[in-house]
Structures are given as C-alpha cells and as structure tokens.
C-alpha atoms as a PDB file:
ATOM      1  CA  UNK A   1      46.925 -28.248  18.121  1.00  0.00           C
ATOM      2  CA  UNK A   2      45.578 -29.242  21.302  1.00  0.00           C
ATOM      3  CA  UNK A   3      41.875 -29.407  21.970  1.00  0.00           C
ATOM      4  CA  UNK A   4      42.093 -26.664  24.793  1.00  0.00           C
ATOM      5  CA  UNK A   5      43.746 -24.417  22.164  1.00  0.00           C
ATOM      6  CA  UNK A   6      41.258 -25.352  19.829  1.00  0.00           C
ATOM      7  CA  UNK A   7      38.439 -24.531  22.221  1.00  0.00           C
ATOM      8  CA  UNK A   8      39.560 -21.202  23.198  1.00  0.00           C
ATOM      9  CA  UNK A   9      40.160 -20.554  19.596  1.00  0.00           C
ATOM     10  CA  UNK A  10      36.902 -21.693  18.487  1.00  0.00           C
ATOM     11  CA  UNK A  11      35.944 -18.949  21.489  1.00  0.00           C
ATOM     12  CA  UNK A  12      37.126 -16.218  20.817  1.00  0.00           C
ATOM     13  CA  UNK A  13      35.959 -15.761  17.125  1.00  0.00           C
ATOM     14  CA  UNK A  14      33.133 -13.338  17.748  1.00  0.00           C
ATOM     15  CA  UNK A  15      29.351 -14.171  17.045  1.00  0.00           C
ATOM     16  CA  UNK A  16      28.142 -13.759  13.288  1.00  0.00           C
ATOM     17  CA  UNK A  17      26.805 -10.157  13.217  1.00  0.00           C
ATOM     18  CA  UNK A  18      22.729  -9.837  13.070  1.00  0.00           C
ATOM     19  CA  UNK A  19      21.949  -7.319  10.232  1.00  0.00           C
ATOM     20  CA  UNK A  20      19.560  -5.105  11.549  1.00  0.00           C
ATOM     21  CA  UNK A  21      16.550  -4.961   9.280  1.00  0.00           C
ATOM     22  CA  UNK A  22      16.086  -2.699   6.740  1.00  0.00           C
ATOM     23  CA  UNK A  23      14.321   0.710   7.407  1.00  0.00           C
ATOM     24  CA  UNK A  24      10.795   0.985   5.517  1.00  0.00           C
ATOM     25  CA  UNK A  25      11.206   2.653   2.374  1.00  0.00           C
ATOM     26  CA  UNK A  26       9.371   6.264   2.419  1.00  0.00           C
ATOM     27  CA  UNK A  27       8.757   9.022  -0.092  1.00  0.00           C
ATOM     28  CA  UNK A  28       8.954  12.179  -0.193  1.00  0.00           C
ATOM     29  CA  UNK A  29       5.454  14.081  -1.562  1.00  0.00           C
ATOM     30  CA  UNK A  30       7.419  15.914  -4.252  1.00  0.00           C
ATOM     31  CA  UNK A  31       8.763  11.997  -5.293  1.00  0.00           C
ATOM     32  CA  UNK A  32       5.414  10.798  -4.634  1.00  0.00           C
ATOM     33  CA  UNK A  33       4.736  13.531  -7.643  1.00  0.00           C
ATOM     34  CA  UNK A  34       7.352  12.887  -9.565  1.00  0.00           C
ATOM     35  CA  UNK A  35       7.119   9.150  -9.780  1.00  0.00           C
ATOM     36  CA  UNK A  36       3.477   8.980 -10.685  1.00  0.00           C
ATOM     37  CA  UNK A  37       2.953  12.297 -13.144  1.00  0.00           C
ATOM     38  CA  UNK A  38       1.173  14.237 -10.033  1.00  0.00           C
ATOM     39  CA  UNK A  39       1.151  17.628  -8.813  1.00  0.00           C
ATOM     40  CA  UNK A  40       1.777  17.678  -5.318  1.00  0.00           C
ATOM     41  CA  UNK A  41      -1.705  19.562  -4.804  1.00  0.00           C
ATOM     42  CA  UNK A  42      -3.120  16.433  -6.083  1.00  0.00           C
ATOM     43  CA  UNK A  43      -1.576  14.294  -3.626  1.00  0.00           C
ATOM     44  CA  UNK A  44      -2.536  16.841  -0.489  1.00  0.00           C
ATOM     45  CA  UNK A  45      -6.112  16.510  -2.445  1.00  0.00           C
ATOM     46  CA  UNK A  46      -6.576  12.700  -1.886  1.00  0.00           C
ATOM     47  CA  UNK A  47      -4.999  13.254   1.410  1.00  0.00           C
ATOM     48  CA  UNK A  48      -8.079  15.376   2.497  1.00  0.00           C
ATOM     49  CA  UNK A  49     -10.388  12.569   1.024  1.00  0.00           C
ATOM     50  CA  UNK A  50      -8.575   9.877   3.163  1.00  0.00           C
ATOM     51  CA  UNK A  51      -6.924   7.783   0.481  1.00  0.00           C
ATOM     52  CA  UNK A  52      -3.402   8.871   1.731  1.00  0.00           C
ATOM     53  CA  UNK A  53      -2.430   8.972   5.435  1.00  0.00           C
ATOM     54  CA  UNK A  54       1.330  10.204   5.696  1.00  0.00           C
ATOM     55  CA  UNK A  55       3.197  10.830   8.499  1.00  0.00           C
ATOM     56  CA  UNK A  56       4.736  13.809   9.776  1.00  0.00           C
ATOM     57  CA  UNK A  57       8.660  15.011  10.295  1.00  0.00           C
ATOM     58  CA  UNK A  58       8.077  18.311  11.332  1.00  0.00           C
ATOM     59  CA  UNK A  59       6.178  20.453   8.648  1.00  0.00           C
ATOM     60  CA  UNK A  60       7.254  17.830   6.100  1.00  0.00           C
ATOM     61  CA  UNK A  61       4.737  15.035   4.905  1.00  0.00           C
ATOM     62  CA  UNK A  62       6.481  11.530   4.980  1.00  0.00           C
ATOM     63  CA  UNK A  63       4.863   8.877   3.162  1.00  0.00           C
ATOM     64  CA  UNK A  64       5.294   5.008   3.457  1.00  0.00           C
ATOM     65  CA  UNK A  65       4.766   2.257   0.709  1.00  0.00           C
ATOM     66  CA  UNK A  66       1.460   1.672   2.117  1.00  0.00           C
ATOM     67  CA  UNK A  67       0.772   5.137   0.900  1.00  0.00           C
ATOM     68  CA  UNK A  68       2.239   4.438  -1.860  1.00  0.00           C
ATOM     69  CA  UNK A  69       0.292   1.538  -2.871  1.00  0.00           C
ATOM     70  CA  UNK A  70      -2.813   3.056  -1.794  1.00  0.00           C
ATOM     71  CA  UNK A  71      -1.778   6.066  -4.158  1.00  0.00           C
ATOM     72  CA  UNK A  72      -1.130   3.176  -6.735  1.00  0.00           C
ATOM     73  CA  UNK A  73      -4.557   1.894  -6.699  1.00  0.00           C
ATOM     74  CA  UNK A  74      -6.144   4.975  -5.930  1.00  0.00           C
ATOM     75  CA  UNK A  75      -5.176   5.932 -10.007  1.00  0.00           C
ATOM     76  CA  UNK A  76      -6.042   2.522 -11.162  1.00  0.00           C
ATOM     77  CA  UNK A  77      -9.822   3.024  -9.872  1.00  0.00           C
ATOM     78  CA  UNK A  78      -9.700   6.668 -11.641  1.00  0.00           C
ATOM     79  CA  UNK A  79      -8.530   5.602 -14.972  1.00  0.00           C
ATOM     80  CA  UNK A  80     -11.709   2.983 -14.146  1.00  0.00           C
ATOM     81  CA  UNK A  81     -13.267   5.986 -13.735  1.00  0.00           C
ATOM     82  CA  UNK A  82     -14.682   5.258 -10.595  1.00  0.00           C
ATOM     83  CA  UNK A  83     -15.477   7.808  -7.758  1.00  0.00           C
ATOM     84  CA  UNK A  84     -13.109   8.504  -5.319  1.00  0.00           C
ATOM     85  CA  UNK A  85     -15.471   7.581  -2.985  1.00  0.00           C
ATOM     86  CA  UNK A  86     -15.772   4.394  -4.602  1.00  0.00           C
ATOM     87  CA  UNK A  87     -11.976   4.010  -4.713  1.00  0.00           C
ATOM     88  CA  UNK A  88     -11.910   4.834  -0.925  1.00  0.00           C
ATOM     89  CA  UNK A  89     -14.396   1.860  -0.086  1.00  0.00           C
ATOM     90  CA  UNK A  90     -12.650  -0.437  -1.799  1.00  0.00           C
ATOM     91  CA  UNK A  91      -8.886   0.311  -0.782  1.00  0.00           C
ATOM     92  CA  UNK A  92     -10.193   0.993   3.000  1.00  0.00           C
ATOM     93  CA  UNK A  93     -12.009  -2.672   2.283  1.00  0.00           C
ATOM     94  CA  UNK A  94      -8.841  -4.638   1.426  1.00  0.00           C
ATOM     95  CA  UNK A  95      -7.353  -3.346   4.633  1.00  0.00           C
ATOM     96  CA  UNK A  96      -9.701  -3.817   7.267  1.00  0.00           C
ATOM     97  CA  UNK A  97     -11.544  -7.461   6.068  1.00  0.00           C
ATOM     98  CA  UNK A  98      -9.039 -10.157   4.891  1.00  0.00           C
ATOM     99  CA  UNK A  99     -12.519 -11.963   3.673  1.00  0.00           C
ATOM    100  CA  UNK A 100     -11.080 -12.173  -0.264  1.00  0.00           C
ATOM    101  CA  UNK A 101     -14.325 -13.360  -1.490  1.00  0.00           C
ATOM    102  CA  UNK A 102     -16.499 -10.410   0.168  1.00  0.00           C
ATOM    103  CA  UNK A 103     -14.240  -7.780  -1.455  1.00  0.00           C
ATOM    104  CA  UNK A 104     -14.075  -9.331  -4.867  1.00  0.00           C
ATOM    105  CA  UNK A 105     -17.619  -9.130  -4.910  1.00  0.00           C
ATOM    106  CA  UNK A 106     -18.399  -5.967  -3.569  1.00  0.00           C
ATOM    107  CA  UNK A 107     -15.770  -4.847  -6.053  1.00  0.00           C
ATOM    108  CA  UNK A 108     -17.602  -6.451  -8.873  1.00  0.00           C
ATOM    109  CA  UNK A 109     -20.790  -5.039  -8.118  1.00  0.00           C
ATOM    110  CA  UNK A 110     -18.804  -1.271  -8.110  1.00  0.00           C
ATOM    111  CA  UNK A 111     -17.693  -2.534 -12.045  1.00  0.00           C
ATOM    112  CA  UNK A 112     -20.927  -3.782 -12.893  1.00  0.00           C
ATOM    113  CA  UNK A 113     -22.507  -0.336 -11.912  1.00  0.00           C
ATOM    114  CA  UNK A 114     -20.284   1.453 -13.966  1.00  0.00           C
ATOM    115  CA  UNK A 115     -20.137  -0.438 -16.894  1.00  0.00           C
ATOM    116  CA  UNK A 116     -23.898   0.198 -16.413  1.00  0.00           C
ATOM    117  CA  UNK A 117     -23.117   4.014 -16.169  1.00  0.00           C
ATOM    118  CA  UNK A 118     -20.423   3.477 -19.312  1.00  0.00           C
ATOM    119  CA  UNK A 119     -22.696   1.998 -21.647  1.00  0.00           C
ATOM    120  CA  UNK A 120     -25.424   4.596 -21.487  1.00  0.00           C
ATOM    121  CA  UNK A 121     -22.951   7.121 -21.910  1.00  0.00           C
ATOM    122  CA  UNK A 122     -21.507   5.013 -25.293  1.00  0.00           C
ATOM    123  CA  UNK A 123     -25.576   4.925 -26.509  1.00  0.00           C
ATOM    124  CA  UNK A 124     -25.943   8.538 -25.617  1.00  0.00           C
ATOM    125  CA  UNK A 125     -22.977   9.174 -28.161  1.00  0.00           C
ATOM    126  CA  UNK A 126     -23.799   6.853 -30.565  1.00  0.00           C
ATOM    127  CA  UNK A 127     -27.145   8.602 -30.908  1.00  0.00           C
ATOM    128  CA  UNK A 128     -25.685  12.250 -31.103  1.00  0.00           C
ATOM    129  CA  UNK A 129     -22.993  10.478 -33.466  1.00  0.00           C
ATOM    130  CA  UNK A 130     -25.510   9.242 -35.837  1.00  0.00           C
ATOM    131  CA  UNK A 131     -27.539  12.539 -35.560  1.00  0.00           C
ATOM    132  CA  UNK A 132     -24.171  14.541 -36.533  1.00  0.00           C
ATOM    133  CA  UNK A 133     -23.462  12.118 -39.611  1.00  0.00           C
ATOM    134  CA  UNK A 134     -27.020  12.495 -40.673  1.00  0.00           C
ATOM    135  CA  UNK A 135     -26.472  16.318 -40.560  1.00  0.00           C
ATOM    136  CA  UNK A 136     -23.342  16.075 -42.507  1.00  0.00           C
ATOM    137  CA  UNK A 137     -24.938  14.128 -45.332  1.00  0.00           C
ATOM    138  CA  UNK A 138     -27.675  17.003 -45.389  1.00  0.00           C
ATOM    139  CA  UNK A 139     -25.488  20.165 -45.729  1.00  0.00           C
ATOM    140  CA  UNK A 140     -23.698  17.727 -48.365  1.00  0.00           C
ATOM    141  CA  UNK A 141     -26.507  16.731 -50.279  1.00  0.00           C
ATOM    142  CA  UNK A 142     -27.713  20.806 -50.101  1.00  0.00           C
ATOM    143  CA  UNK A 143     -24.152  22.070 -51.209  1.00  0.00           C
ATOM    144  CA  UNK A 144     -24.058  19.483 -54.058  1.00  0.00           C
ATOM    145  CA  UNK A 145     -27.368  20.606 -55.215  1.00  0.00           C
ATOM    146  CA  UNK A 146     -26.471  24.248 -55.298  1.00  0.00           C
ATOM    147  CA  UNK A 147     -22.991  23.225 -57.191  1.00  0.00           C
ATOM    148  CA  UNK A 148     -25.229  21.710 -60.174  1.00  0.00           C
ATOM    149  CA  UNK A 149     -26.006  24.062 -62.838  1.00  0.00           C
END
C-alpha cells in the first residue's frame, strides 16, 4: 500500500465517539417511599422542614441523589434520635463548610448532649423499674400470705 493510500485511509476512519455523560440519577417521591419504608407524607414533611429540596417537572416533585443522601442521613440522625432540627444543622453543615474538623466536633457535642438526655431517661426507668419489681414482690408476698392456712 502506498503511504498516500495509507494516509487517506488512516483519514477517513471517523473520530472515536465521546460518550456523553451520564444523566444524574433522580427519584421519584413515591420511590423515594418505597426504597426507604416512607410514606410519601413523610417525605413532603421533611421537605417543609428543609432537609429535602426537590425539583420540580410540572406538579411532580423530582428528587436528586443529593436528596437522596440528605434523606439517607436525615433517618440515621432520627434512629439517633436526634431533633430534626439537629439533623438539619448538621446535614446543612457538611454542605456549606468543608472544615472536617469543625463539623466532627460540633457533631460530637450534638451526641454528647444526647447521650446526656439518654442516660437520664435510662435512670428515670431504672428507678420506676425497680419501684415496679418492688411492687410485684409485695402483692406476692400478700397473695402468698393469704394462700397459707
């Protein structure tokens, strides 16, 4: 083969074709829902307290994996059983301030507060626990007395 026809070969193959990226994965709110155990009230509910932020097609909510996460955390700070104020502060936190160090403590003083809040609640109930064993043992002790002969 000659080098022209070589050339023009090499030519007229076209250009590899540039995928174009992927679009963004979104959700639906009804497989927002689904996916997490939800009702879709719920999700309109943290909506209205600013934890979600979905965008709009038309009358239809669309949300994005941001959302999603947020959503994601958002349930991890309620099984905490932290406020959803709380939970707001500290999603909003990791994505305004990329300062690591400032979020892991402010989020370590929110745990420390409600471990706080936690234990007096488990000494509250271990008092009214030992107050309901100590009744038990006393309508025992009365029914075995009135058994006896």
């Amino acid at each position: 083969m000659s080098r022209a026809v070589a050339t023009r070969s090499a030519r007229a193959r076209p250009a590899p074709a540039v995928a174009a990226p992927a679009p963004a994965p979104t959700f639906s709110i009804g497989a927002l829902a689904r996916e997490f155990g939800l009702t879709t009230r719920a999700i309109r509910f943290y909506e209205d307290c600013g934890l979600l932020a979905p965008e709009r097609s038309g009358r239809n909510r669309v949300y994005t994996a941001r959302d999603r996460a947020r959503l994601t955390l958002t349930l991890r700070g309620k099984r905490l059983g932290l406020k959803l104020a709380e939970v707001k502060e500290l999603v909003d936190m990791y994505e305004t301030q990329r300062d690591t160090e400032a979020q892991m403590r402010r989020f370590l003083d929110v745990l420390a507060r409600h471990r706080a809040q936690l234990e007096a609640r488990l000494a509250d109930l271990r008092t009214t626990l030992d107050e309901v064993l100590a009744q038990q043992a006393s309508a025992r002790r009365v029914l075995r007395q009135r058994a006896k002969p």
